[in-house]
N, C-alpha and C. Protein backbone atom coordinates (compact mmCIF):
# COMPACT_ATOMS: atom_id res chain seq x y z
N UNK A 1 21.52 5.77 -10.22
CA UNK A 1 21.77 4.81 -9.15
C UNK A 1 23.04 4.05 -9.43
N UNK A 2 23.92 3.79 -8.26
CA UNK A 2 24.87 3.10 -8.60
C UNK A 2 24.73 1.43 -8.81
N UNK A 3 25.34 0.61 -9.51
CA UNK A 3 25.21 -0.58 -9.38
C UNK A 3 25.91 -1.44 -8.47
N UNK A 4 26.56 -0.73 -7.56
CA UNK A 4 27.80 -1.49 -6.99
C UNK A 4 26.52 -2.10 -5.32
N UNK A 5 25.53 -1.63 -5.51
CA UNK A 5 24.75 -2.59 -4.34
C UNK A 5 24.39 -1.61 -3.68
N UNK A 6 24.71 0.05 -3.53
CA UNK A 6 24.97 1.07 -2.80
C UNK A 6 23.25 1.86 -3.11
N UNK A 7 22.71 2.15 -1.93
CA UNK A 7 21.47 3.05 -2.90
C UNK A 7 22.01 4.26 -2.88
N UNK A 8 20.72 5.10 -3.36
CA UNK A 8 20.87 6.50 -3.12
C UNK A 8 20.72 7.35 -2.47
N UNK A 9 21.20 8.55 -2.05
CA UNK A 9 21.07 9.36 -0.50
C UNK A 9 19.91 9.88 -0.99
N UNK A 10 19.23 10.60 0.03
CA UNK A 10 18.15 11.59 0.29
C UNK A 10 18.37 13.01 -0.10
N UNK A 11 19.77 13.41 0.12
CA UNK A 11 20.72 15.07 -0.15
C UNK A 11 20.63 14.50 -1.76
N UNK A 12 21.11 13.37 -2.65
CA UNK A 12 21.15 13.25 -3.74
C UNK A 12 19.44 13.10 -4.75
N UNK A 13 18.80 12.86 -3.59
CA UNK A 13 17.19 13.33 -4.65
C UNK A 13 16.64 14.29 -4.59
N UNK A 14 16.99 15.42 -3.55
CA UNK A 14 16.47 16.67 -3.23
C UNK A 14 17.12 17.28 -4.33
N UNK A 15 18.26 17.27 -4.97
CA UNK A 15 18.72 18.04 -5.89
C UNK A 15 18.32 17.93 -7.28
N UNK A 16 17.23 16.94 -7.24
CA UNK A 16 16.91 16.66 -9.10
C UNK A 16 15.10 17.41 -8.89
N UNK A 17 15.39 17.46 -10.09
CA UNK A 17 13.58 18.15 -10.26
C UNK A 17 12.77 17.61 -10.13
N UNK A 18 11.27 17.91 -10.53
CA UNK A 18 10.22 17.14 -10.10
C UNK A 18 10.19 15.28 -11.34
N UNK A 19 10.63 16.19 -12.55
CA UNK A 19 11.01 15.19 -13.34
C UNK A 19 11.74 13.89 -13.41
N UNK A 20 13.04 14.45 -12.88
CA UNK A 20 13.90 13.49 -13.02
C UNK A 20 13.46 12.57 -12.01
N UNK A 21 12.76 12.80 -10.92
CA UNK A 21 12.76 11.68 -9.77
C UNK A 21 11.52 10.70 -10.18
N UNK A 22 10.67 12.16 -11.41
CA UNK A 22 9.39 10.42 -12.03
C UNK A 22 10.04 9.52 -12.76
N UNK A 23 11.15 9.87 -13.27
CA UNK A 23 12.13 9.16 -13.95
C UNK A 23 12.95 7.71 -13.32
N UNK A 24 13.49 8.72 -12.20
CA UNK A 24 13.95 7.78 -11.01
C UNK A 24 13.04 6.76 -10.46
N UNK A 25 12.07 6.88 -10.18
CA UNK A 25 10.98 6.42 -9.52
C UNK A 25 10.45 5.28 -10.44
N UNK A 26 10.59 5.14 -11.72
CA UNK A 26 10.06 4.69 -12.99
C UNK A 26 11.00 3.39 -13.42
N UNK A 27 12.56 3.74 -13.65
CA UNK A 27 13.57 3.03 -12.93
C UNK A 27 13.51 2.33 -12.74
N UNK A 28 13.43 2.82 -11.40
CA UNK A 28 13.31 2.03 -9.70
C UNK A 28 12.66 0.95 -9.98
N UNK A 29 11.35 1.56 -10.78
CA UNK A 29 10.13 0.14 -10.17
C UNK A 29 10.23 -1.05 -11.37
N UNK A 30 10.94 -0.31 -12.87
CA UNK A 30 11.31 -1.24 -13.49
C UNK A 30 12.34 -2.47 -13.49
N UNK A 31 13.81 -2.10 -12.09
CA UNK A 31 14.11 -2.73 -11.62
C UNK A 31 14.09 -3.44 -11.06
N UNK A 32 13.37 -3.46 -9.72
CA UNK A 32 12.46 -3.79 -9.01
C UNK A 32 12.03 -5.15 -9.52
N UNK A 33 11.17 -4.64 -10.49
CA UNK A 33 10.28 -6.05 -11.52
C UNK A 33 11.06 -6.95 -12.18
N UNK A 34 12.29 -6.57 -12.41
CA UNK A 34 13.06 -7.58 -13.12
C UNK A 34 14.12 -8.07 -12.57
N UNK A 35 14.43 -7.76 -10.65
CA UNK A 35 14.69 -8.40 -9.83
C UNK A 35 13.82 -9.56 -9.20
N UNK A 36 12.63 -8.75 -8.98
CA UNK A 36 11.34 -9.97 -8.70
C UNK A 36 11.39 -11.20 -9.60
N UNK A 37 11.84 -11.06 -10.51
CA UNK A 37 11.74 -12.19 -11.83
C UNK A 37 12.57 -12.88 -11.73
N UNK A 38 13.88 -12.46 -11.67
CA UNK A 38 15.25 -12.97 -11.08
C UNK A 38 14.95 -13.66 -10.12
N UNK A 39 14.40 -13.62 -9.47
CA UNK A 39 14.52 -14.40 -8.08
C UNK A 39 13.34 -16.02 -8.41
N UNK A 40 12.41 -15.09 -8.92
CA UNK A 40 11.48 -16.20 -8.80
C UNK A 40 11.83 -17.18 -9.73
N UNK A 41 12.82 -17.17 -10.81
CA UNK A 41 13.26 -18.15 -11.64
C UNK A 41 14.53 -18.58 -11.45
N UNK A 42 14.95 -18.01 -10.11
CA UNK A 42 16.39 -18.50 -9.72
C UNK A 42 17.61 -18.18 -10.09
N UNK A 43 17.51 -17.33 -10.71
CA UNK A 43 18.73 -16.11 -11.38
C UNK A 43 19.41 -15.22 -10.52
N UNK A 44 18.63 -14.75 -9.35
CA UNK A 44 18.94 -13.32 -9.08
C UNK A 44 20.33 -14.02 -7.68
N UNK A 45 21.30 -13.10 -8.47
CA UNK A 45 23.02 -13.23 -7.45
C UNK A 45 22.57 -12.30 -6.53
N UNK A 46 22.36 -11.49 -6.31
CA UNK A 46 22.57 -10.73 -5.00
C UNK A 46 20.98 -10.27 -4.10
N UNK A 47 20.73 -10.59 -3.59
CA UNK A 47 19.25 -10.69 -2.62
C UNK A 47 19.65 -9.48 -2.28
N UNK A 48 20.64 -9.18 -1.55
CA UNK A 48 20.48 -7.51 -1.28
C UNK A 48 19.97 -6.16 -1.75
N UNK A 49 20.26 -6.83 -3.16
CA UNK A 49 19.57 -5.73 -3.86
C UNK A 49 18.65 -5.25 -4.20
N UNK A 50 17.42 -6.04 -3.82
CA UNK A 50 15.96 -6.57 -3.50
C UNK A 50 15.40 -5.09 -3.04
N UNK A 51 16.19 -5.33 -1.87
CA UNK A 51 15.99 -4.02 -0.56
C UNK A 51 16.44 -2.79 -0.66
N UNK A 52 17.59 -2.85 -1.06
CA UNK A 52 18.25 -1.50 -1.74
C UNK A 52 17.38 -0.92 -2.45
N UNK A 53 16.89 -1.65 -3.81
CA UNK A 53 15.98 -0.93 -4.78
C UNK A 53 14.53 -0.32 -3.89
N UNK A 54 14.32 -1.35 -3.21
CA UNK A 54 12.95 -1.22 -2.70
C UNK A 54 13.32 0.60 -1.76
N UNK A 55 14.10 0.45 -0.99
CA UNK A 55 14.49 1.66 0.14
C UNK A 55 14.69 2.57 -0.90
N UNK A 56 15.80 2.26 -2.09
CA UNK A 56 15.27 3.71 -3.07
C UNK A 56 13.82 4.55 -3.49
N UNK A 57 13.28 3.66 -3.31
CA UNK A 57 11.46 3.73 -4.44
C UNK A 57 11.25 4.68 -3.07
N UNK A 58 11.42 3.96 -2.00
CA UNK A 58 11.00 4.57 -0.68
C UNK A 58 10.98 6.22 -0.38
N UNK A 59 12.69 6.20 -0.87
CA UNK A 59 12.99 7.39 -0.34
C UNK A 59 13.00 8.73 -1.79
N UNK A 60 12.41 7.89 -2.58
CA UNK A 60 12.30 9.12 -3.78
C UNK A 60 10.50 9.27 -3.78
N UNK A 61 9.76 8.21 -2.98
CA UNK A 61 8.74 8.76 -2.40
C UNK A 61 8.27 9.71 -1.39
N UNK A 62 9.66 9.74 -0.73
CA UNK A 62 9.10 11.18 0.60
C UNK A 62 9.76 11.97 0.22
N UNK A 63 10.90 12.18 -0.86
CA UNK A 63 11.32 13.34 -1.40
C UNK A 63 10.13 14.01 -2.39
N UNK A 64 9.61 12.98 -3.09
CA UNK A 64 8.30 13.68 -3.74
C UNK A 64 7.02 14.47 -2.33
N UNK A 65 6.34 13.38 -2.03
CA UNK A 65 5.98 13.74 -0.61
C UNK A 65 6.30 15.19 -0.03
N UNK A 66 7.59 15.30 0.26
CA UNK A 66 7.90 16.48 1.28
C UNK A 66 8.05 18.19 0.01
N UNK A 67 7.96 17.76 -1.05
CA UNK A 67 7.92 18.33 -2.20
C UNK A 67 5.95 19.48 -2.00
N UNK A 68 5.35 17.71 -1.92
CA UNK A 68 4.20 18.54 -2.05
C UNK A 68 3.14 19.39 -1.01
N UNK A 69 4.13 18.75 0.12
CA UNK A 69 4.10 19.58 1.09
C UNK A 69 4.65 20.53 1.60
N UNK A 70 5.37 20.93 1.11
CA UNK A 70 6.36 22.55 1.30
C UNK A 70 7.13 22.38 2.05
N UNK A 71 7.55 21.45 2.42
CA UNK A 71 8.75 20.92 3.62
C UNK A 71 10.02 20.87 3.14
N UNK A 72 9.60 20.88 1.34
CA UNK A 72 11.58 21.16 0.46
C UNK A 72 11.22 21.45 -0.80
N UNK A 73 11.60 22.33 -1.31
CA UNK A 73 11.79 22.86 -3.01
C UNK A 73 12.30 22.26 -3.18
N UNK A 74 11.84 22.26 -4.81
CA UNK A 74 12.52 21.43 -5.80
C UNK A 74 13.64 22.34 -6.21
N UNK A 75 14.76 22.03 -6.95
CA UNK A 75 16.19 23.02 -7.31
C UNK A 75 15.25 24.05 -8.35
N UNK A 76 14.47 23.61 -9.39
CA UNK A 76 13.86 25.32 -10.09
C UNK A 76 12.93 25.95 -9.79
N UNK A 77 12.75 25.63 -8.39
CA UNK A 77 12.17 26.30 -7.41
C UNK A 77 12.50 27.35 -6.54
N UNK A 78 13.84 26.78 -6.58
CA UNK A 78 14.44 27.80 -5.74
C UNK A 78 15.29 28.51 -6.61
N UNK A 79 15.70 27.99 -8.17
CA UNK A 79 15.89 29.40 -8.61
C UNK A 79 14.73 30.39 -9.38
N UNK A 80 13.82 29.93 -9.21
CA UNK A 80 12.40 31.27 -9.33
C UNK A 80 12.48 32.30 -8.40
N UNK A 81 12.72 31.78 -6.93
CA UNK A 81 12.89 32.49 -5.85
C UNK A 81 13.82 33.26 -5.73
N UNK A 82 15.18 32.56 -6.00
CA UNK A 82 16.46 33.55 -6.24
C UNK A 82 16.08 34.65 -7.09
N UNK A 83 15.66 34.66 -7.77
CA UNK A 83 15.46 35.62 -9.33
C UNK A 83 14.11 36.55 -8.43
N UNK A 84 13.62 36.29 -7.73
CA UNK A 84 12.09 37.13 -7.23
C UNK A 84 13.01 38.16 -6.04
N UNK A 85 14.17 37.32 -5.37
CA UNK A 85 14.16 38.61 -4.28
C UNK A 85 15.71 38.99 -4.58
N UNK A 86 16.11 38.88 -6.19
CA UNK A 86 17.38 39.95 -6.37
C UNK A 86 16.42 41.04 -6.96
């Protein structure tokens, strides 16, 4: 994730494995928590980022989601497949 306030695309979580996005996702929510903290003790500079993080968690949830519904392979998924119909 970038820090500059920017989240992350949807084309950019479809390309990581099932792993990296529990990773991402893990992150996310550890950020998350230590924005929540920030705020509630009066620390936290940028409120935007509140939402950003939050819309990340979001959207590395329907990339998992659409994962387990066959609606998108994961990337070593689709090279199992490559390798099955050369």
């Amino acid at each position: 994730m970038s820090k500059t306030g920017g989240g992350v695309a949807a084309s950019e979580l479809r390309e990581l494995t099932s792993e990296e996005l529990v990773l991402r996702l893990k992150e996310s929510k550890e950020e998350l928590f230590n924005l929540r903290f920030q705020m509630a003790t009066g620390q936290l500079d940028n409120n935007r980022r509140l939402r950003t993080v939050r819309t990340d968690i979001a959207r590395i949830y329907t990339v998992m989601r659409e994962r387990e519904l066959g609606l998108s392979l994961s990337p070593d998924e689709v090279d199992t497949e490559e390798d099955a119909t050369v």
